[in-house]
Protein backbone atom coordinates (compact mmCIF):
# COMPACT_ATOMS: atom_id res chain seq x y z
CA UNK A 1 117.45 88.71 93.59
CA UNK A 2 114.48 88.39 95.65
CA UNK A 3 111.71 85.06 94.72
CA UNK A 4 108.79 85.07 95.95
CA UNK A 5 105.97 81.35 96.25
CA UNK A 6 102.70 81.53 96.28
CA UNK A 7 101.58 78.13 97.58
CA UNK A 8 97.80 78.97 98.39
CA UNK A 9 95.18 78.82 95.46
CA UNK A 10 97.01 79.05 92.14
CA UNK A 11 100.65 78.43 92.15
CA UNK A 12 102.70 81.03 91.34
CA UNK A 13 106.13 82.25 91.27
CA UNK A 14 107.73 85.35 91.19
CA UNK A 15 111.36 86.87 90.70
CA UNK A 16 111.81 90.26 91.69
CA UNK A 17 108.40 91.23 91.51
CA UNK A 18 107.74 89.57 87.94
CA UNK A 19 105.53 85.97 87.60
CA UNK A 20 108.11 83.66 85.62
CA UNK A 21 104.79 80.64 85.38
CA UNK A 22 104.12 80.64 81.83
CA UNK A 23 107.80 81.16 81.12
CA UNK A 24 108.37 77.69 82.19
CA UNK A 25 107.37 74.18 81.73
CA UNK A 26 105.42 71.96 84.77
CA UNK A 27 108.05 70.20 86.16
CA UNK A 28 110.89 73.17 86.32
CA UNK A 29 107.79 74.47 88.31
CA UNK A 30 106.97 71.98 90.78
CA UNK A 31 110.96 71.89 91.40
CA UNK A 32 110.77 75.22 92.22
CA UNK A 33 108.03 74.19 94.54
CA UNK A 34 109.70 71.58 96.33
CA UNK A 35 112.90 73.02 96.77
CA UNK A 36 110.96 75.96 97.79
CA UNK A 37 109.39 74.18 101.27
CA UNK A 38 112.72 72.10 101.45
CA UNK A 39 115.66 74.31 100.99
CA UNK A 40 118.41 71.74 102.09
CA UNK A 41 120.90 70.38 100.35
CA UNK A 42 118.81 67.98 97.55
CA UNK A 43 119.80 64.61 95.74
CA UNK A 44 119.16 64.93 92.29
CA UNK A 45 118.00 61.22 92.57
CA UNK A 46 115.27 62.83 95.44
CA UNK A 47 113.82 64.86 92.17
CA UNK A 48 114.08 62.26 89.79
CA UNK A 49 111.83 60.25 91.82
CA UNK A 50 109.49 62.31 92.61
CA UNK A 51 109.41 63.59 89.19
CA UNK A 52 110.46 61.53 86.55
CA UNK A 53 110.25 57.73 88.61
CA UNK A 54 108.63 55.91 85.59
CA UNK A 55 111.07 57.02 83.22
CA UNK A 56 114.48 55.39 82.07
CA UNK A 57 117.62 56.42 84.53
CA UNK A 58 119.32 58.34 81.19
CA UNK A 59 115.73 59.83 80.26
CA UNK A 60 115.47 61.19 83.56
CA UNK A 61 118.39 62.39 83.97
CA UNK A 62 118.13 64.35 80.57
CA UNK A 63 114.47 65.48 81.70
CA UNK A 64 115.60 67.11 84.94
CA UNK A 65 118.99 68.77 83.32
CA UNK A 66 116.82 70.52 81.07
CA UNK A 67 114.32 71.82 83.49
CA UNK A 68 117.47 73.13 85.93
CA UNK A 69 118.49 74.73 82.54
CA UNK A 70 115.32 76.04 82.12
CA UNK A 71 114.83 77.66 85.58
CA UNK A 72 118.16 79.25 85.73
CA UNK A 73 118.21 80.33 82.04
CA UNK A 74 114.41 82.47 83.32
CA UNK A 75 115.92 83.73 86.44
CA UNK A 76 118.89 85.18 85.08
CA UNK A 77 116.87 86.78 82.30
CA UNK A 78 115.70 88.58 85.34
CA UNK A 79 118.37 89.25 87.23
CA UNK A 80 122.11 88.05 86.42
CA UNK A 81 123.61 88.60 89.60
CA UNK A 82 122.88 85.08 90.93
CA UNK A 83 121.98 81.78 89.93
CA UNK A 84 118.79 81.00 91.25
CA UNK A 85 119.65 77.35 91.54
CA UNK A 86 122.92 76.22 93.10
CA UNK A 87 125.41 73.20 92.60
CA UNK A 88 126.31 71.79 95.89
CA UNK A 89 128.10 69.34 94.52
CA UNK A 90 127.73 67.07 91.30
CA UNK A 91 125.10 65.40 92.76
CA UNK A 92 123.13 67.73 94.89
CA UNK A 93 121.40 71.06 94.27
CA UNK A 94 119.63 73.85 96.16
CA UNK A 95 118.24 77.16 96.20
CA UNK A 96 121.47 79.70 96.13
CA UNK A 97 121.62 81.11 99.82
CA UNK A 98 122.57 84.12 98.60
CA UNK A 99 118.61 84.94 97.12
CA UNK A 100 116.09 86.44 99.20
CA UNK A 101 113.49 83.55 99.27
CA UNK A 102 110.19 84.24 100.79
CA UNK A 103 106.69 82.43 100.37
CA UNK A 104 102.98 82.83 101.57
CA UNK A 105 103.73 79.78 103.89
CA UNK A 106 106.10 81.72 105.74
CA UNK A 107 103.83 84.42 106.37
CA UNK A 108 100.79 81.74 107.23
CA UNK A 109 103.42 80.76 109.68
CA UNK A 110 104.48 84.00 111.63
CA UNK A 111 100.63 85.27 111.48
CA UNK A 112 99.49 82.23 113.61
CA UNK A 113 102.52 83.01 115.99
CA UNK A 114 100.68 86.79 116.38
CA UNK A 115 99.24 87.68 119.64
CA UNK A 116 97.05 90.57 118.17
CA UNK A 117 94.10 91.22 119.54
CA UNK A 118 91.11 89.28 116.88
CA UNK A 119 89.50 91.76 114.65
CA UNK A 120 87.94 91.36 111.66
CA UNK A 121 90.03 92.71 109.02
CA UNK A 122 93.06 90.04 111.02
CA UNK A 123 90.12 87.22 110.36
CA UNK A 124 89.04 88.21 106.85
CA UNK A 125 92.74 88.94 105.69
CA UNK A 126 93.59 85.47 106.96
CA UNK A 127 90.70 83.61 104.82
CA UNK A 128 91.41 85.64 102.10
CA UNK A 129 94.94 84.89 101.60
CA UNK A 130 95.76 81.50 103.23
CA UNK A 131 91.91 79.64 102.69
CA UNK A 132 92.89 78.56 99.39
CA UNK A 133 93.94 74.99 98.48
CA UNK A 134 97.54 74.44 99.17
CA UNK A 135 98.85 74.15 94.96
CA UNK A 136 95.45 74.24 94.29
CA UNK A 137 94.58 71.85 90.85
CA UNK A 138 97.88 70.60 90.56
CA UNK A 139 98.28 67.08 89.60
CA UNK A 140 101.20 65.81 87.73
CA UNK A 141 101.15 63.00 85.50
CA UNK A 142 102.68 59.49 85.90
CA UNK A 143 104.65 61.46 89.36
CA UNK A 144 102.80 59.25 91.96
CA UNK A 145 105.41 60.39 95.21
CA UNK A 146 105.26 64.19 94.03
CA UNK A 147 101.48 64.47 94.12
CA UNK A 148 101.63 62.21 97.70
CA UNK A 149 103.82 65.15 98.60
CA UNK A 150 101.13 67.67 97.76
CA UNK A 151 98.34 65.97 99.24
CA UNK A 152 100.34 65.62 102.63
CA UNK A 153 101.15 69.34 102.47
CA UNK A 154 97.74 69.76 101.46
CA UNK A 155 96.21 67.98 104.53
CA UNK A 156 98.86 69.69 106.90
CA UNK A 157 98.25 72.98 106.13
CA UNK A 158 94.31 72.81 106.24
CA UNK A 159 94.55 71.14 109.33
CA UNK A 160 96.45 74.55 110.76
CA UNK A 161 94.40 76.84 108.81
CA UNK A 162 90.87 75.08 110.65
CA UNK A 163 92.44 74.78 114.19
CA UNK A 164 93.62 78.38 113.87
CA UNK A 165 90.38 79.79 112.93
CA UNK A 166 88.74 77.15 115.40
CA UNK A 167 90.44 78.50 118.14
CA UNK A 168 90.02 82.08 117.41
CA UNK A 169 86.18 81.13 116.91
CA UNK A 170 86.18 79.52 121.10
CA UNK A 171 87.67 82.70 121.83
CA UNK A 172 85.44 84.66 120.45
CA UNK A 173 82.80 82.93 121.75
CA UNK A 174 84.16 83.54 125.41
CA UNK A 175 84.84 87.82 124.65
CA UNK A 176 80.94 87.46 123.48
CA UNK A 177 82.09 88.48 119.60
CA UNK A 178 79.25 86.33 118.43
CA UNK A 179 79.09 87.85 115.33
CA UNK A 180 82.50 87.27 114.00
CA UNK A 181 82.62 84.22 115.77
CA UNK A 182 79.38 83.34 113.05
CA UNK A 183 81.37 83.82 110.23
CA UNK A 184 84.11 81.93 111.31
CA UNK A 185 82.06 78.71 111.90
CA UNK A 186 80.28 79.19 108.49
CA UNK A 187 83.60 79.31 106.32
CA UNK A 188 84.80 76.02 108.73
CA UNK A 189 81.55 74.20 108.17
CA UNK A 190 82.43 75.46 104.15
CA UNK A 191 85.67 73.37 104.55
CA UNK A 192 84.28 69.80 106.81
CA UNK A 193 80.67 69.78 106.22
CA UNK A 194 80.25 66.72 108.71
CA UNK A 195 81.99 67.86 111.62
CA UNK A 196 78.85 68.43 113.88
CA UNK A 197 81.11 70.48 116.63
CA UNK A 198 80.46 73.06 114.26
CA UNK A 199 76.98 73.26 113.78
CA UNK A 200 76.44 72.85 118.03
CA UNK A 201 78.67 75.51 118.43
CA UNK A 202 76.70 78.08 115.59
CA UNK A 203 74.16 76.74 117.59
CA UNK A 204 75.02 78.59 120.51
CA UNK A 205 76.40 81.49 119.43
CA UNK A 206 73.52 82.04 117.26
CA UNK A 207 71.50 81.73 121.10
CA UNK A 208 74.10 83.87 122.42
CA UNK A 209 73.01 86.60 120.12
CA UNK A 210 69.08 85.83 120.38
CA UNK A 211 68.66 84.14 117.31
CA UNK A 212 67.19 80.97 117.80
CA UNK A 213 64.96 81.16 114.32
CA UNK A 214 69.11 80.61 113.17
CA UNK A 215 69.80 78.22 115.93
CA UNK A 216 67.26 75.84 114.26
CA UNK A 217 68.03 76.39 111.05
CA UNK A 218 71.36 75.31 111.81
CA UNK A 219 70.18 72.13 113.43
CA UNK A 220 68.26 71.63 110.54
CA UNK A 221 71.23 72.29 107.81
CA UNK A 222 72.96 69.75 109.83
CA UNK A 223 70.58 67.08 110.59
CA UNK A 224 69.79 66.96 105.98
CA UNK A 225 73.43 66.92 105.28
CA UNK A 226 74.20 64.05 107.92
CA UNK A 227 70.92 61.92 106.98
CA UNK A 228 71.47 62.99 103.28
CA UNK A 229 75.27 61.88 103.09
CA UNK A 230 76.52 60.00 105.72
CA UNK A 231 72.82 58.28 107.16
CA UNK A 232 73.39 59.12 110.66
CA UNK A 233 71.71 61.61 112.94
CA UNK A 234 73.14 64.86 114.64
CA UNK A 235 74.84 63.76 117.64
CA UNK A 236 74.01 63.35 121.07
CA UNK A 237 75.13 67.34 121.94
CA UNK A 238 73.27 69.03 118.94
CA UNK A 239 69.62 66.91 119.72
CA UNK A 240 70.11 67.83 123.59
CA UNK A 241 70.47 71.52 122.68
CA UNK A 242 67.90 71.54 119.99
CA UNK A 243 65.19 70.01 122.54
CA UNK A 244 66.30 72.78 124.65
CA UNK A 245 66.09 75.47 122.28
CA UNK A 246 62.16 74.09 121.47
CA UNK A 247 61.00 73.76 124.98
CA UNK A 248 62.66 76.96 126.17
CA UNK A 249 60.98 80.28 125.50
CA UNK A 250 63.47 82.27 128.06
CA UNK A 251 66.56 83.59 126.02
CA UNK A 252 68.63 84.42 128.85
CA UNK A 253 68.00 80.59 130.25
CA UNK A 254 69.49 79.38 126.70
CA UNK A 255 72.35 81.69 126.79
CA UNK A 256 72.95 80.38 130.11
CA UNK A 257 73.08 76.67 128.49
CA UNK A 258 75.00 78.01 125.41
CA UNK A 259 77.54 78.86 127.36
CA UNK A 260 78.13 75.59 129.08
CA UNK A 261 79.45 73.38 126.43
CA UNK A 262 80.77 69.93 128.73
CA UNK A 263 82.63 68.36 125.90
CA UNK A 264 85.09 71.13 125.61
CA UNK A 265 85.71 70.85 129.53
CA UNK A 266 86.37 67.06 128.79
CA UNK A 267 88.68 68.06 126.20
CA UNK A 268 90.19 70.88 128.47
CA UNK A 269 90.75 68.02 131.11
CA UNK A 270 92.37 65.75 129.03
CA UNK A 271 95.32 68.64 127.47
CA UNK A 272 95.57 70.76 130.68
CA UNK A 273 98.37 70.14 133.15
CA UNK A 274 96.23 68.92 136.47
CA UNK A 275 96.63 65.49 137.64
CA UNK A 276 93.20 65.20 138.74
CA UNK A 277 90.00 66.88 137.14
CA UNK A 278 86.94 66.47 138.92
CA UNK A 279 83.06 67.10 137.55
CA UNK A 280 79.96 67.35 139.97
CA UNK A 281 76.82 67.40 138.38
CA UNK A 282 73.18 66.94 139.48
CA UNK A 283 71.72 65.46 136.56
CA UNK A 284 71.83 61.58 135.42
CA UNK A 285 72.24 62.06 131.85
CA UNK A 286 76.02 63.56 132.23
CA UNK A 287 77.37 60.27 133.06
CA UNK A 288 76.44 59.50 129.56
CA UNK A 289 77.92 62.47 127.96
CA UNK A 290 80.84 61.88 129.70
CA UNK A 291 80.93 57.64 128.54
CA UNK A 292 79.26 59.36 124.79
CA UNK A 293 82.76 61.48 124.58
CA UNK A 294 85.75 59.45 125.76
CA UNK A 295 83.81 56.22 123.66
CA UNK A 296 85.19 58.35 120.24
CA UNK A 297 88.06 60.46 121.94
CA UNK A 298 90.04 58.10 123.57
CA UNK A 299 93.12 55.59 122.41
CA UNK A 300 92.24 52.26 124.37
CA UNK A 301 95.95 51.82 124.82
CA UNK A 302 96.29 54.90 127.06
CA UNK A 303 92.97 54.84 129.12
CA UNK A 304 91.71 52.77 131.73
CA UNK A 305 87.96 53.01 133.16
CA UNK A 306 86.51 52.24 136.01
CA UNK A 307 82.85 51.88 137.05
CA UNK A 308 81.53 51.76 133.69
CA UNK A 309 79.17 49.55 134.90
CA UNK A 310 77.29 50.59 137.35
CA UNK A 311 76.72 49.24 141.14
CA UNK A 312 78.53 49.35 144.10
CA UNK A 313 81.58 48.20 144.33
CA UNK A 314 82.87 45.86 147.70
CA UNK A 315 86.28 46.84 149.39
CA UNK A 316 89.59 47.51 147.05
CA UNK A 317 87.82 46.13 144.02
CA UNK A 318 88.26 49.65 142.42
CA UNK A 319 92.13 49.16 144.02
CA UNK A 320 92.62 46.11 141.52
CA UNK A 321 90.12 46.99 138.78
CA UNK A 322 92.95 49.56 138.41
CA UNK A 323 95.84 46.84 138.68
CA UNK A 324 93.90 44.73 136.30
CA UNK A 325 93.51 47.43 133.44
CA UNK A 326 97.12 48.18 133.68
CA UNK A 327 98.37 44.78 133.73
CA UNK A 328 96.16 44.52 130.59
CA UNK A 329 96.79 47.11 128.57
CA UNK A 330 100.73 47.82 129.38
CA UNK A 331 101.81 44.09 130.41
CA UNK A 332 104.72 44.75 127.88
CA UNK A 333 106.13 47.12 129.87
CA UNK A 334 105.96 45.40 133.36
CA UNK A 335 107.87 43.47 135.53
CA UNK A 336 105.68 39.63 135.87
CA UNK A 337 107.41 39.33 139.15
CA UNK A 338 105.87 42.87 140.56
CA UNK A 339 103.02 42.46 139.08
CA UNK A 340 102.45 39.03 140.75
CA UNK A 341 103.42 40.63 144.11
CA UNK A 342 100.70 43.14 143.55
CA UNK A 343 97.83 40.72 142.86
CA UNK A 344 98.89 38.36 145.75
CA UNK A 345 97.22 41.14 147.55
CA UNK A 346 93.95 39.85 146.49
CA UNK A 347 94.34 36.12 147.60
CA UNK A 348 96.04 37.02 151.12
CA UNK A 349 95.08 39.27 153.84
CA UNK A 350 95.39 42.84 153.03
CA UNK A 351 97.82 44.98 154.46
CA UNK A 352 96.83 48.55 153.15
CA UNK A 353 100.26 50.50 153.86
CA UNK A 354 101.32 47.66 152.05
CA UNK A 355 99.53 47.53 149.81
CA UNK A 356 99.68 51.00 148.36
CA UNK A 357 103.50 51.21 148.88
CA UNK A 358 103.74 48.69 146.89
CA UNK A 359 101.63 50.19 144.48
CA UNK A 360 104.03 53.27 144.59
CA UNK A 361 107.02 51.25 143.95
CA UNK A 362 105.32 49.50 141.13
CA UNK A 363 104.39 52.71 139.47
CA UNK A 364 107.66 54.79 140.39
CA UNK A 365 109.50 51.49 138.85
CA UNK A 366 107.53 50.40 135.60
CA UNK A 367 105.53 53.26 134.55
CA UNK A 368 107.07 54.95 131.46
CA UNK A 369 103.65 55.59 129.49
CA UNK A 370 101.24 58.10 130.42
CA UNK A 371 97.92 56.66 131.23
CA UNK A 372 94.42 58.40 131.79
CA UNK A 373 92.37 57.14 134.49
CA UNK A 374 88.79 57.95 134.11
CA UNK A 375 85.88 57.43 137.27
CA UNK A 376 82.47 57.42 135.23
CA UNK A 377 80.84 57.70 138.75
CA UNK A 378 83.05 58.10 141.85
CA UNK A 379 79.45 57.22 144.13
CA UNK A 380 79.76 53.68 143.13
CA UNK A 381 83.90 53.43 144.05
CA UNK A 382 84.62 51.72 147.46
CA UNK A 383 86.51 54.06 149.95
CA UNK A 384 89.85 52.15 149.71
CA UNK A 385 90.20 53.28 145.89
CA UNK A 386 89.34 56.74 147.29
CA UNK A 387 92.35 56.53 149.68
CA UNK A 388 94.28 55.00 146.84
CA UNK A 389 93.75 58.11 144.77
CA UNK A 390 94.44 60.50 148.16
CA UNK A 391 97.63 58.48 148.40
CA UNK A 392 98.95 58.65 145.30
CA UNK A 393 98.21 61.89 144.90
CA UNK A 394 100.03 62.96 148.04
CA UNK A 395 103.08 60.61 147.40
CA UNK A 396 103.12 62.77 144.24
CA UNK A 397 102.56 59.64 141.45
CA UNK A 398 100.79 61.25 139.14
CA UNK A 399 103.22 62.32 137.22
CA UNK A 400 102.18 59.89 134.26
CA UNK A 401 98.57 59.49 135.79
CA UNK A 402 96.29 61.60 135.05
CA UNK A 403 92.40 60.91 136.68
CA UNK A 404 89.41 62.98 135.30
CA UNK A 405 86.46 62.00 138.08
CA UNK A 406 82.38 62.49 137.56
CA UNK A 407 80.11 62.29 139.83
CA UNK A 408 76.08 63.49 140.85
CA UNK A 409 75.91 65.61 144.09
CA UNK A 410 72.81 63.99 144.59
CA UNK A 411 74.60 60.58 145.55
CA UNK A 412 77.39 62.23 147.66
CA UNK A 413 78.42 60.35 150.96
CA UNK A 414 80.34 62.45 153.26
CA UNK A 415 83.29 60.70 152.27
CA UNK A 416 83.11 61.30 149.10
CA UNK A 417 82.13 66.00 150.35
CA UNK A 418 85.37 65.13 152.17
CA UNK A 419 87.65 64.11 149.65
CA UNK A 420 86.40 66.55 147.06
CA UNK A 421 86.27 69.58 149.21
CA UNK A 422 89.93 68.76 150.53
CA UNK A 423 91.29 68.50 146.84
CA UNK A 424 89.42 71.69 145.93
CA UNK A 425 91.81 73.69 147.44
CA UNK A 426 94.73 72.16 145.95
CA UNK A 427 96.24 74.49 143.29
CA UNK A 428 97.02 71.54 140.59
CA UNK A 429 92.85 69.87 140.87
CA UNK A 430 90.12 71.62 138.85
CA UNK A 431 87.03 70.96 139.88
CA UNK A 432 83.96 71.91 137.42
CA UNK A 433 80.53 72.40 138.96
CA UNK A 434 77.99 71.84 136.01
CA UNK A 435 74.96 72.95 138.06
């Protein structure tokens, strides 16, 4: 016996080849359905809940006998060798083992694990079968936990099916497959309307391939649903590239700006494995991409900032800025007695080896969480938290640190050339030039 789910767009279910739906009521369906993604041993009580929770215990009970009834009674109209629903015991059921049970989630599954190389039949196959609405239109009466279950499903599986295609569309980008990469971002933008890293990145590919009548049209598509639905403007990123695209009549200079795209090197900074990412720029306004970004991608418990106010800063403040944040933010997780060794630093004459061994020991000791430390502008940092960053970095601490650096090569002091140009050679420190 061989069943086969179809969980994507209309549910459906077949048994050896044949669609057994109409043969059998809602519920014996959406047990079928559940059992289908969760092929353990069951409770009964687990589908009585989910299923029948408002009824009486003995009404239930009746209810879900008769719908077992039902979809064994179908299957073996079908095929007698097995029943398609197994006792376990007198209190828990499953799918028999011994039926060859296979489902369009499965095969969602292993065709994101593929390595082939993107085409477009692979791309249009994929939207046309797995796009669909995971049970689409299915809502059961008075079975408040069983539709939960389908909207959670629901919400997991269209969050695979966008960062699939998302993916495949950044990849695209890079092998210059504009065109497909197109139609990937339209049927994306079809599914979350309001995410505006979509309409930035038609944007450019619609640049990339020298259509900039597109390119605004995009910007334009964008900017009336935002200010239509929401009452917001397009983002920082989409205005800054739409001012470019109107005061630029050189296509290859916007391809060349299409193709730099800073908040996805932010976002590579923050997943990749390098302890310290570094960004040199020569223009002013990057400092506030880079404060724009981490403002609505960062967790406040796992980030600490320094200089996000600008000005120079006097001798170790950047040392115990540092201290401070940490104290703040993971003061749950620290000893009060090393921590008060640490800041006596402050009040007393400094001892740097002393200092920053203690530091070590502090961190090597207490520091379970990872932590992101992020240097808005590394010209306004004194040189001790420079040496504190060189030190820790040697001493090999940043195991659970991880420091993403910006900074304009207009303001670099030949400390500063030094300590960038010696990192730069280190295997494990990416440093991105944005000029």
């Amino acid at each position: 016996m061989k069943i086969y789910i179809r969980y994507f767009g209309e549910f459906q279910v077949f048994i050896d080849n044949q669609l057994i739906n109409n043969n059998l009521g809602e519920k014996a369906r959406m047990i079928i359905a559940y059992l289908g993604l969760n092929n353990k041993i069951n409770h009964r009580n687990i589908l009585k809940n989910l299923l029948w929770a408002d009824f009486e215990s003995e009404s239930a009970n009746r209810n879900l006998r008769h719908a077992l009834w039902s979809i064994r009674n179908e299957a073996k109209k079908i095929n007698s060798k097995y029943d398609l629903i197994e006792n376990v015991s007198k209190s828990t059921i499953r799918l028999n083992l011994n039926v060859d049970i296979s489902s369009d989630i499965q095969e969602f599954q292993e065709y994101m694990n593929r390595n082939d190389k993107i085409t477009n039949d692979l791309i249009y196959h994929f939207i046309r079968e797995y796009g669909g609405c995971f049970m689409e239109n299915i809502y059961i009466y008075n079975a408040h936990d069983f539709n939960n279950w389908i909207y959670f499903q629901r919400g997991e599986l269209q969050k695979k099916y966008f960062d699939y295609l998302y993916n495949r569309s950044i990849k695209l980008f890079e092998e210059k497959n504009y065109e497909l990469a197109v139609e990937i971002l339209k049927e994306l933008i079809n599914l979350d309307s309001y995410n505006e890293n979509l309409y930035l990145d038609l944007m450019k590919n619609h640049i990339s391939m020298g259509n900039r009548h597109f390119a605004i049209n995009t910007y334009q598509e964008a900017k009336k649903i935002l200010r239509e639905d929401l009452n917001i403007s397009p983002n920082f990123y989409i205005e800054e590239f739409y001012r470019k695209i109107l005061v630029s009549n050189n296509s290859h200079e916007l391809k060349e700006r299409a193709g730099i795209n800073i908040e996805k090197m932010l976002e590579n900074a923050l997943t990749n494995a390098n302890p310290i990412n570094i960004f040199v720029t020569n223009q002013n306004k990057h400092e506030k991409i880079f404060k724009d970004y981490f403002l609505h991608h960062t967790r406040k418990n796992q980030f600490i900032e320094l200089v996000k106010i600008p000005g120079k800063r006097v001798i170790y403040e950047g040392v115990f800025e540092f201290i401070d944040e940490y104290v703040h933010y993971f003061k749950d997780e620290t000893s009060l007695r090393d921590i008060e060794e640490l800041l006596n630093y402050r009040t007393n004459k400094i001892d740097e080896a002393s200092l920053f061994y203690q530091l070590e020991q502090y961190i090597k000791n207490h520091l379970k969480s990872k932590i992101i430390l992020i240097i808005y502008n590394l010209s306004h940092v004194d040189e001790k938290t420079i040496d504190m960053i060189s030190f820790l970095y040697r001493k090999n601490m940043l195991k659970n640190i991880k420091i993403i650096i910006s900074y304009n090569k207009n303001w670099e002091t030949n400390r500063i050339k030094f300590f960038v140009n010696a990192l730069e050679n280190e295997t494990n420190v990416k440093v991105n030039k944005l000029y």
